[in-house]
C-alpha atoms as a PDB file:
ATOM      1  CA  UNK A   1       9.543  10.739   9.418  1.00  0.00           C
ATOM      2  CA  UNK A   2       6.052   9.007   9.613  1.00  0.00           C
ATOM      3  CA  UNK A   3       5.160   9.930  12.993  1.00  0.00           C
ATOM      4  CA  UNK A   4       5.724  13.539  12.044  1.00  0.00           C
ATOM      5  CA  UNK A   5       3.519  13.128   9.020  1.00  0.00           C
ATOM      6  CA  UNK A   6       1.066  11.371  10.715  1.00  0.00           C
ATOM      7  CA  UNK A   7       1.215  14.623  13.737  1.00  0.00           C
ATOM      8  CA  UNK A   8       0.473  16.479  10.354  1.00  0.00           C
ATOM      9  CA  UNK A   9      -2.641  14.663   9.645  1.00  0.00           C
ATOM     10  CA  UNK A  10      -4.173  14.368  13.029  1.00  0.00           C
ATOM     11  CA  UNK A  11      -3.786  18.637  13.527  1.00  0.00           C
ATOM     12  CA  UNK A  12      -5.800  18.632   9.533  1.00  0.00           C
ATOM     13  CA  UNK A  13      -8.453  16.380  10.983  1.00  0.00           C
ATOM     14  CA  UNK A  14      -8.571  18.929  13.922  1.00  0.00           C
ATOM     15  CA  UNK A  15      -8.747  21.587  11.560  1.00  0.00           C
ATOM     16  CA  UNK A  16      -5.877  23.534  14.196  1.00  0.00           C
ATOM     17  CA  UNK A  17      -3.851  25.940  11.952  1.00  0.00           C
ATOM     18  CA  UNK A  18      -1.401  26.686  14.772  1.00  0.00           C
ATOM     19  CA  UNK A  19      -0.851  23.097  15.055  1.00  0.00           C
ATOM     20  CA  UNK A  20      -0.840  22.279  11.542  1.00  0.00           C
ATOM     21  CA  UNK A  21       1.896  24.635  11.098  1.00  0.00           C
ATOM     22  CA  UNK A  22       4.092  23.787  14.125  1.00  0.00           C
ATOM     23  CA  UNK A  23       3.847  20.151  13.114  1.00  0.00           C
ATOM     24  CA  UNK A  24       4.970  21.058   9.262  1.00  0.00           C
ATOM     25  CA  UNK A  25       7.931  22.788  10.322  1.00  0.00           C
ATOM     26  CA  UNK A  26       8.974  19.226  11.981  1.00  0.00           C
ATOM     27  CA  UNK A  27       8.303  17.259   8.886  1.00  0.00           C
ATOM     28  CA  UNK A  28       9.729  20.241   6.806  1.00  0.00           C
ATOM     29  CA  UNK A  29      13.007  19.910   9.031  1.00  0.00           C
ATOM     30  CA  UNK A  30      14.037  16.702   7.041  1.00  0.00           C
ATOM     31  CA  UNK A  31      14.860  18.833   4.014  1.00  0.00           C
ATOM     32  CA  UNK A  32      17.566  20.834   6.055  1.00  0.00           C
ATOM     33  CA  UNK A  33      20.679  20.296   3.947  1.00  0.00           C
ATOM     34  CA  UNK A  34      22.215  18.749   6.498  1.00  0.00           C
ATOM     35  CA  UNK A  35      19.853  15.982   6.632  1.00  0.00           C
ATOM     36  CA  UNK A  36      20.903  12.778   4.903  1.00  0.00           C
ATOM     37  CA  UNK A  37      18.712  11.558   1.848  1.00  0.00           C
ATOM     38  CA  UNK A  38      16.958  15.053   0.802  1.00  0.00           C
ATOM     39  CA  UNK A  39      15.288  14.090  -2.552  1.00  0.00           C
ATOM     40  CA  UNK A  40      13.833  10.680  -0.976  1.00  0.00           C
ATOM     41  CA  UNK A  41      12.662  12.416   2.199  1.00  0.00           C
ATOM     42  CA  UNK A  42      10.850  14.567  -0.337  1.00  0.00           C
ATOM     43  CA  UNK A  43       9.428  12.419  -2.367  1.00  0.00           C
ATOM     44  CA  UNK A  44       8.376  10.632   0.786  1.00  0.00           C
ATOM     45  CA  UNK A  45       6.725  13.667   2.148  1.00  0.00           C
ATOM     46  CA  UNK A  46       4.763  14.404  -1.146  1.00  0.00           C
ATOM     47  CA  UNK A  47       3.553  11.114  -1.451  1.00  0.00           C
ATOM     48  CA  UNK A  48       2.112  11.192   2.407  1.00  0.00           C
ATOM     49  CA  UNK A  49       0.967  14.581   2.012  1.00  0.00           C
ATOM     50  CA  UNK A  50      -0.614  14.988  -1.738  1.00  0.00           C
ATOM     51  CA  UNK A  51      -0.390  18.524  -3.547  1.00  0.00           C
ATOM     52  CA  UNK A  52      -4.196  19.236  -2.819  1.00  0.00           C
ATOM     53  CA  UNK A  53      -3.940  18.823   0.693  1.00  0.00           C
ATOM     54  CA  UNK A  54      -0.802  20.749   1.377  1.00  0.00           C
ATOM     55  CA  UNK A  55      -2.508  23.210  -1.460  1.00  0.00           C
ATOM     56  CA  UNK A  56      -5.825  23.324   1.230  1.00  0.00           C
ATOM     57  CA  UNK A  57      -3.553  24.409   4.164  1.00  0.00           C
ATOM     58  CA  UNK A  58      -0.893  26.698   2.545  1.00  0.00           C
ATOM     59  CA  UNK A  59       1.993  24.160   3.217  1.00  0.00           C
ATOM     60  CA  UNK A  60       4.635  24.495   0.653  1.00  0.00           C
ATOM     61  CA  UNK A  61       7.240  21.745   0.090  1.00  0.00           C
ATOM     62  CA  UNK A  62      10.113  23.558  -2.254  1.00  0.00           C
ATOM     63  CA  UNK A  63      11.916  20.833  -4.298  1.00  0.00           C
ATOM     64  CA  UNK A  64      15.394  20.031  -3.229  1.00  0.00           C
ATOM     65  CA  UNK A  65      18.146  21.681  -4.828  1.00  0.00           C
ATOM     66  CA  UNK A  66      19.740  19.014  -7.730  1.00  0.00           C
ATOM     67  CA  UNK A  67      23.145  18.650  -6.974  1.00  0.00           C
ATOM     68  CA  UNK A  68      25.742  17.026  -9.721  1.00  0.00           C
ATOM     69  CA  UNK A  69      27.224  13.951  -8.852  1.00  0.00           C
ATOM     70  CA  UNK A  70      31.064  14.862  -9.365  1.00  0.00           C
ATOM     71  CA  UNK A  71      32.859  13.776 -12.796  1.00  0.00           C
ATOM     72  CA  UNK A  72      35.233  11.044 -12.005  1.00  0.00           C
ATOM     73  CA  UNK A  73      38.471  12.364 -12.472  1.00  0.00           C
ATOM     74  CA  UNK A  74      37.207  15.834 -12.313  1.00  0.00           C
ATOM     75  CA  UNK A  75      39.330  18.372 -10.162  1.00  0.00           C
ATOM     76  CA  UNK A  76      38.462  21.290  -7.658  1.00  0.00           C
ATOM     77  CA  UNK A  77      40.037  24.475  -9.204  1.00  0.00           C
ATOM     78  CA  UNK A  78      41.746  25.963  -6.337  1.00  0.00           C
END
């Protein structure tokens, strides 16, 4: 994730929208549902790239969705 973060940083200090964009939808990509450890990868990203700056370039970062852990014992109605 780091090296995409720090492609982020390098296309602000460029001041390159196009790139800035293209490399956010790479570091972006680690939120797909798919991906394994959504909320850290988040909290990862917003640490690396603060509110103001992502704020300065129009680069939104939508909170995961919260997911329940399942009750133990719990059952799937089916």
């Amino acid at each position: 994730m780091k090296p995409r973060i720090d492609e982020t940083h390098e296309a602000i200090a460029r001041q390159d929208v196009n790139l800035i964009r293209s490399t956010w939808r790479r570091v972006r990509a680690f939120l797909t549902p798919r991906m394994p450890f959504i909320a850290l990868s988040f909290d990862a990203i917003d640490h690396f790239v603060p509110a103001d700056v992502r704020g300065r370039w129009g680069l939104d970062l939508p909170r995961p969705p919260v997911r329940a852990a399942p009750t133990p014992g719990s059952t799937t109605p089916g």
